[in-house]
C-alpha atoms as a PDB file:
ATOM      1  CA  UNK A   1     -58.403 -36.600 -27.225  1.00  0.00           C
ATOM      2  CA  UNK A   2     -58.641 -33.208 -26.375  1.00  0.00           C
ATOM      3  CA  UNK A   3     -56.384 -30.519 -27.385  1.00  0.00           C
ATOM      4  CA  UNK A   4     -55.331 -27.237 -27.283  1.00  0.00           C
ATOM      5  CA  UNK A   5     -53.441 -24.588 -29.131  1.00  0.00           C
ATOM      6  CA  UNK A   6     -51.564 -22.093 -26.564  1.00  0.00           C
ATOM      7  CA  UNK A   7     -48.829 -18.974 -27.630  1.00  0.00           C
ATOM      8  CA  UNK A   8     -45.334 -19.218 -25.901  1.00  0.00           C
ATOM      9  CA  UNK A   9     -42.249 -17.532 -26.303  1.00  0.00           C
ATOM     10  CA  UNK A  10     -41.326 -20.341 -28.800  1.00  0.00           C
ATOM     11  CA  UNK A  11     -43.893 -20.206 -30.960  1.00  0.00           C
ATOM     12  CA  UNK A  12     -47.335 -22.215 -30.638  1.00  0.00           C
ATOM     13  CA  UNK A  13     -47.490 -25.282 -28.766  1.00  0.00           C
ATOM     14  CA  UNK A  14     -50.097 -28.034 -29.248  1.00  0.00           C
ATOM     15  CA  UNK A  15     -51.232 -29.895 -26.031  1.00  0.00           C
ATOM     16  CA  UNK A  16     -53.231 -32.498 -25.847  1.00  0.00           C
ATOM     17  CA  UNK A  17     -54.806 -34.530 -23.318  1.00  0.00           C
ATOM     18  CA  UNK A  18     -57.300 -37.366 -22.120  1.00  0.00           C
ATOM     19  CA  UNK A  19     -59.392 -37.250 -19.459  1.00  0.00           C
ATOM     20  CA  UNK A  20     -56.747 -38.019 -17.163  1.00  0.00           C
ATOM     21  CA  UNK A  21     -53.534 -36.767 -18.320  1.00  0.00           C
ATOM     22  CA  UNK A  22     -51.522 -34.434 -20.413  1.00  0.00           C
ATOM     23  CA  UNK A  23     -50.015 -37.124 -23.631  1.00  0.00           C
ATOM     24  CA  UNK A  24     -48.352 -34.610 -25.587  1.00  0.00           C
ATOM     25  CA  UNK A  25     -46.747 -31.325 -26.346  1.00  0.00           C
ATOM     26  CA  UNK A  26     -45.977 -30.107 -29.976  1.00  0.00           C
ATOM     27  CA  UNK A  27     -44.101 -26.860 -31.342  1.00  0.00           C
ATOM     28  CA  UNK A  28     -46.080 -25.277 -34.116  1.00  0.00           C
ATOM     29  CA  UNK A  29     -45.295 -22.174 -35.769  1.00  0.00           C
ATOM     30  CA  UNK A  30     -48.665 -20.904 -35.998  1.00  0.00           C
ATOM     31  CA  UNK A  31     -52.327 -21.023 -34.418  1.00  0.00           C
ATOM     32  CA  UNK A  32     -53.582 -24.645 -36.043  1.00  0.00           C
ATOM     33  CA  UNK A  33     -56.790 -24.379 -33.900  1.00  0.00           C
ATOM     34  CA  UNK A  34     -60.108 -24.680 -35.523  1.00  0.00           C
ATOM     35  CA  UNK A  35     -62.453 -23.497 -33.049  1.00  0.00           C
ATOM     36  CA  UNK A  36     -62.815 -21.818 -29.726  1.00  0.00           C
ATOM     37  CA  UNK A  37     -61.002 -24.051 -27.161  1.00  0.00           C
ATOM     38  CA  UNK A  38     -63.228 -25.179 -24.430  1.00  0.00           C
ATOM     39  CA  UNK A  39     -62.395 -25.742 -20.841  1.00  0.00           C
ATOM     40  CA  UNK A  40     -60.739 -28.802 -19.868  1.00  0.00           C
ATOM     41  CA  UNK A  41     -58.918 -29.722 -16.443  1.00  0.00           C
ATOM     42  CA  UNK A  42     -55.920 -30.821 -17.343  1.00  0.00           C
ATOM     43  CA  UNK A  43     -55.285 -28.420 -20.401  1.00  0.00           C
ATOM     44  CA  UNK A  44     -56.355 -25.456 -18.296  1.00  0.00           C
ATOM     45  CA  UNK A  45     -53.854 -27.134 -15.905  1.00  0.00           C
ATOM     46  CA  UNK A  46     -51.004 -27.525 -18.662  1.00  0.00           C
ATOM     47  CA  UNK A  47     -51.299 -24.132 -19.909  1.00  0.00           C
ATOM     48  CA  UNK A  48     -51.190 -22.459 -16.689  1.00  0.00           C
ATOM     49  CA  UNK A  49     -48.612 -24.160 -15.190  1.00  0.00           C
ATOM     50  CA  UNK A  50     -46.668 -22.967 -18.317  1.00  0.00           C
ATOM     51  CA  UNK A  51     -47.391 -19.422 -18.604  1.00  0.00           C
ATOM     52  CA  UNK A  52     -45.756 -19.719 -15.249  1.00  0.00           C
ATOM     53  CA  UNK A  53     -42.536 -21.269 -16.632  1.00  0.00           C
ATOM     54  CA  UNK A  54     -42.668 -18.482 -19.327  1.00  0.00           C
ATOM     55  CA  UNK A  55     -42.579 -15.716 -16.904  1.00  0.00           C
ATOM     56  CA  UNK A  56     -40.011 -17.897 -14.234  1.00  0.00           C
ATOM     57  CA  UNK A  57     -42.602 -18.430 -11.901  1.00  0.00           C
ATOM     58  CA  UNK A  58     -42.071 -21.839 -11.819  1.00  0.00           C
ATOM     59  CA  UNK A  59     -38.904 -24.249 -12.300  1.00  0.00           C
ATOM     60  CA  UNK A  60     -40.962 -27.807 -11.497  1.00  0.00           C
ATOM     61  CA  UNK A  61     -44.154 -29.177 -13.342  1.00  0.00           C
ATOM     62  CA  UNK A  62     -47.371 -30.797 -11.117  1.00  0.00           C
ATOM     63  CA  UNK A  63     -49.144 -32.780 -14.227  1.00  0.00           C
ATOM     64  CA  UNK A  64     -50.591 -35.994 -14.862  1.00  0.00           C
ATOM     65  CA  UNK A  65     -48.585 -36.861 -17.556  1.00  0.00           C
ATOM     66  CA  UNK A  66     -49.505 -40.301 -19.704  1.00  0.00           C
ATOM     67  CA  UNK A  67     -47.150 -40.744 -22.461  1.00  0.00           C
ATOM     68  CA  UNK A  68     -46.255 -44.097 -24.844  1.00  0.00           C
ATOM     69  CA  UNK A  69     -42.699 -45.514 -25.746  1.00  0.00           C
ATOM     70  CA  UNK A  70     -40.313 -48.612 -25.169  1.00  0.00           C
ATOM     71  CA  UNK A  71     -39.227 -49.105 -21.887  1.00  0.00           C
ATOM     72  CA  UNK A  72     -35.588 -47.659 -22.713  1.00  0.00           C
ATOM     73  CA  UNK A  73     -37.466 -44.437 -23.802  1.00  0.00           C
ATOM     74  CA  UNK A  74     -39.471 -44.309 -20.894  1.00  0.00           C
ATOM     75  CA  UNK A  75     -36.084 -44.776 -18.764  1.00  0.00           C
ATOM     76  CA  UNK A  76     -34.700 -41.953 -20.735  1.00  0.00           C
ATOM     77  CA  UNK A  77     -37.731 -39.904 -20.576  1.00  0.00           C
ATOM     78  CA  UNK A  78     -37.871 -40.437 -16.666  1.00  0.00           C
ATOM     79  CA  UNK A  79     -33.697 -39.680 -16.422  1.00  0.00           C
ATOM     80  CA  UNK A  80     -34.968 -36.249 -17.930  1.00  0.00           C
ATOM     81  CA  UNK A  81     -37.065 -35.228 -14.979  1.00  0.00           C
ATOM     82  CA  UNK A  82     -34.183 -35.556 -12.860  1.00  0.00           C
ATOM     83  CA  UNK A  83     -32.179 -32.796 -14.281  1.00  0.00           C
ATOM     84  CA  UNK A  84     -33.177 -29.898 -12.648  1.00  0.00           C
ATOM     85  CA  UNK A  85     -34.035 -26.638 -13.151  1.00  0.00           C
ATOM     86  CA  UNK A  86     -31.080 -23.905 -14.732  1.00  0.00           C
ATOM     87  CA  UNK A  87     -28.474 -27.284 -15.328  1.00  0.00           C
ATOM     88  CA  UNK A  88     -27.712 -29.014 -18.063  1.00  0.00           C
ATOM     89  CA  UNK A  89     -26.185 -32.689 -18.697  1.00  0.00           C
ATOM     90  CA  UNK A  90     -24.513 -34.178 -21.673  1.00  0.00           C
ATOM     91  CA  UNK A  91     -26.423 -37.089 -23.615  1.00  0.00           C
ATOM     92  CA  UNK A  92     -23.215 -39.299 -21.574  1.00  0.00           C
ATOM     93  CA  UNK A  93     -24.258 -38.207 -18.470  1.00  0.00           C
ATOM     94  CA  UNK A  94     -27.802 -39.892 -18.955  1.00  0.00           C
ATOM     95  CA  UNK A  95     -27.321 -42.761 -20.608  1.00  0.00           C
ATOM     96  CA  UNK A  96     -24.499 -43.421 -17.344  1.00  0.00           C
ATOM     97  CA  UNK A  97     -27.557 -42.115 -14.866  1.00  0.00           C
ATOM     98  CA  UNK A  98     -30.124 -44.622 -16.742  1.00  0.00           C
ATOM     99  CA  UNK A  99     -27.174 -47.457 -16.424  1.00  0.00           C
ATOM    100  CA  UNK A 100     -26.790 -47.894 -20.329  1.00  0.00           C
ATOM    101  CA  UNK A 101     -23.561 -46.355 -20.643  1.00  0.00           C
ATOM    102  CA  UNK A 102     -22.539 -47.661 -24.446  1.00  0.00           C
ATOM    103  CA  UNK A 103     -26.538 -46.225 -25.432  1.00  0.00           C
ATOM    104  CA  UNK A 104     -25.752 -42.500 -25.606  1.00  0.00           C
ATOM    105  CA  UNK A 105     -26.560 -42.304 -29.624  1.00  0.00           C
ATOM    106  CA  UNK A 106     -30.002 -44.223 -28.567  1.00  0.00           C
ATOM    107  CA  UNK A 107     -30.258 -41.698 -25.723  1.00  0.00           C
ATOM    108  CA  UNK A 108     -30.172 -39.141 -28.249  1.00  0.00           C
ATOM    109  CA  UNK A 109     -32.752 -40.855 -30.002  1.00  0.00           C
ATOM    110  CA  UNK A 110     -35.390 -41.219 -27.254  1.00  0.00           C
ATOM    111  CA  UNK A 111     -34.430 -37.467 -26.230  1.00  0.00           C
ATOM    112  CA  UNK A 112     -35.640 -36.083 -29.681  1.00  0.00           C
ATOM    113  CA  UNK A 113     -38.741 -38.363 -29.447  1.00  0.00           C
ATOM    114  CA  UNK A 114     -40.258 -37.430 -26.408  1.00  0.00           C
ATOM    115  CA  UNK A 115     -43.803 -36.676 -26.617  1.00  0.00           C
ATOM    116  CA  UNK A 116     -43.875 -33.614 -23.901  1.00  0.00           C
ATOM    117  CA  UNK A 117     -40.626 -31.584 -24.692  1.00  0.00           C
ATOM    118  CA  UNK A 118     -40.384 -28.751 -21.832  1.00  0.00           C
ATOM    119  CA  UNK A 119     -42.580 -30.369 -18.971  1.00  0.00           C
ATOM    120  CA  UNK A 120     -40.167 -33.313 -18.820  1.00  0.00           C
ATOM    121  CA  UNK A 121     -37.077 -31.242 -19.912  1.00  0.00           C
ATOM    122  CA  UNK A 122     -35.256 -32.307 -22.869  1.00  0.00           C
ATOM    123  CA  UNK A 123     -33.803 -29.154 -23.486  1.00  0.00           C
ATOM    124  CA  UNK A 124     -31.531 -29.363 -20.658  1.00  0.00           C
ATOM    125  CA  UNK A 125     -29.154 -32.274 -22.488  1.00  0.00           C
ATOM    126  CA  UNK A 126     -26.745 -31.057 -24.301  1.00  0.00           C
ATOM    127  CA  UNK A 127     -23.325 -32.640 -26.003  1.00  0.00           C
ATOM    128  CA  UNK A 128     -20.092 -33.431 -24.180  1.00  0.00           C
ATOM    129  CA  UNK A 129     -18.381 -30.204 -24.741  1.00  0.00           C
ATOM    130  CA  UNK A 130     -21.370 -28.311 -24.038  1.00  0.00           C
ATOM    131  CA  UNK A 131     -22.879 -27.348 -27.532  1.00  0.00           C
ATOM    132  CA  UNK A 132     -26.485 -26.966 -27.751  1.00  0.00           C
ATOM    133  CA  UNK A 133     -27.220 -29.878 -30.030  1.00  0.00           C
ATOM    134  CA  UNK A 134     -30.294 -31.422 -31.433  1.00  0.00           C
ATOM    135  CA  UNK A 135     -33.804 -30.347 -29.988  1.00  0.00           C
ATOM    136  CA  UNK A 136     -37.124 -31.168 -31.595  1.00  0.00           C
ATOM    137  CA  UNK A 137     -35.030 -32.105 -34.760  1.00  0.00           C
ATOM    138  CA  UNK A 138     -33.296 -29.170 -35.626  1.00  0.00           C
ATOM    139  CA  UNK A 139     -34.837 -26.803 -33.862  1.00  0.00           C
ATOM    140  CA  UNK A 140     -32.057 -25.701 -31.249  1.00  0.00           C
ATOM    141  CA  UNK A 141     -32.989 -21.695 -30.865  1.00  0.00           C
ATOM    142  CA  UNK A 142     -36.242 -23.123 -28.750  1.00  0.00           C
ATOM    143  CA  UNK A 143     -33.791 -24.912 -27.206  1.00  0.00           C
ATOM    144  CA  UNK A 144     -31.501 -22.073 -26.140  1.00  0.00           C
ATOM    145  CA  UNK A 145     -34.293 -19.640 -25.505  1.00  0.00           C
ATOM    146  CA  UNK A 146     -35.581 -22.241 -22.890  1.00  0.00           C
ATOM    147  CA  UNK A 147     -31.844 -22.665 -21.434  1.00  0.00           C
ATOM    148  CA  UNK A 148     -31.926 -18.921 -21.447  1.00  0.00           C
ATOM    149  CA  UNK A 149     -34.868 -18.615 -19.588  1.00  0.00           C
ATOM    150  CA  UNK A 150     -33.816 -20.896 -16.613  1.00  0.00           C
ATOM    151  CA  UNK A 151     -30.497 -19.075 -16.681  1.00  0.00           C
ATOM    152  CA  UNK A 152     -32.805 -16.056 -15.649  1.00  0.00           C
ATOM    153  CA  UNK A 153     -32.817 -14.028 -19.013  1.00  0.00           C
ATOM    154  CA  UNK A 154     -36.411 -12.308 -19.575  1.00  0.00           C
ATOM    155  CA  UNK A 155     -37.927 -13.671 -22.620  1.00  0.00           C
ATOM    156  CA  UNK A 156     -39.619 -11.616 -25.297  1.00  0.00           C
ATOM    157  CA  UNK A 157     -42.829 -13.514 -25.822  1.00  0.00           C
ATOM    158  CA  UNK A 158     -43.686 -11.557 -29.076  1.00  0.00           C
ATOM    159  CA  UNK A 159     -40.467 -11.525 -30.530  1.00  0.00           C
ATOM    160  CA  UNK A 160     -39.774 -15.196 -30.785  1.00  0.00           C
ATOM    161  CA  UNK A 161     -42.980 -15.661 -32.107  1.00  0.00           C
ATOM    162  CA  UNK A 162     -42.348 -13.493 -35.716  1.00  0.00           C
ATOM    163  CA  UNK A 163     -39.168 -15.487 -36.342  1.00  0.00           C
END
């Protein structure tokens, strides 16, 4: 595996890929990197599609993503890319778009597990009354900043990053 320690707006993220394909994203809060990071396709890939993102260039991720789970998290995880860019949908609106109606807890679920949080957007679910609710485990001001962002407020890279 190969991986790579980036700075965003919401702290560090961790990427890491295989040859082939980006497998995961992680939220640090600080620089766990070892040594200098070499050059790798798909990481150079990852982190400049998302610099983009950061700075609104770009609503809609181009990666080869590889990622593991049951096949009702995959469902979930692929009911995620379909919410698009600046909208949100309640955790009842997916599990009815993914046909499992009765499974919105166990949407919930696979939402908080998914292994590349931003590129397929988890942030964009959010509860029936439209509260910003669970992200990354408790972690709902990325969550908001990210919502933010695709509202069109400017972030302040640095500033999120000393909280």
């Amino acid at each position: 595996m190969n991986q790579r320690v980036i700075k965003s707006p919401i702290h560090y993220l961790k990427l890491t890929a295989t040859e082939e394909a980006l497998t995961k994203i992680e939220f640090l809060t600080f620089d766990d990197s070892n040594d200098e990071q070499a050059s790798h396709i798909i990481l150079d890939e990852a982190e400049k599609q998302l610099s983009e993102y950061f700075n609104g260039q770009r609503k809609t991720f181009d990666l080869p993503l590889q990622f593991e789970g049951t096949s009702f998290q995959k469902d979930v995880w692929s009911g995620l890319k379909n919410i698009t860019y600046g909208t949100t949908c309640s955790y009842q609106d997916l599990a009815r778009q993914i046909g499992r109606v009765k499974a919105v807890r166990a949407v919930g679920q696979a939402n908080r597990r998914n292994p590349l949080p931003i590129v397929i957007p988890c942030h964009r679910v959010v509860g029936k009354n439209g509260s910003l609710t669970g992200y990354a485990g408790s972690e709902i001001d990325k969550k908001e900043i990210l919502l933010q962002l695709e509202k069109g407020v400017p972030l302040l890279s640095e500033d999120h990053l000393e909280r």
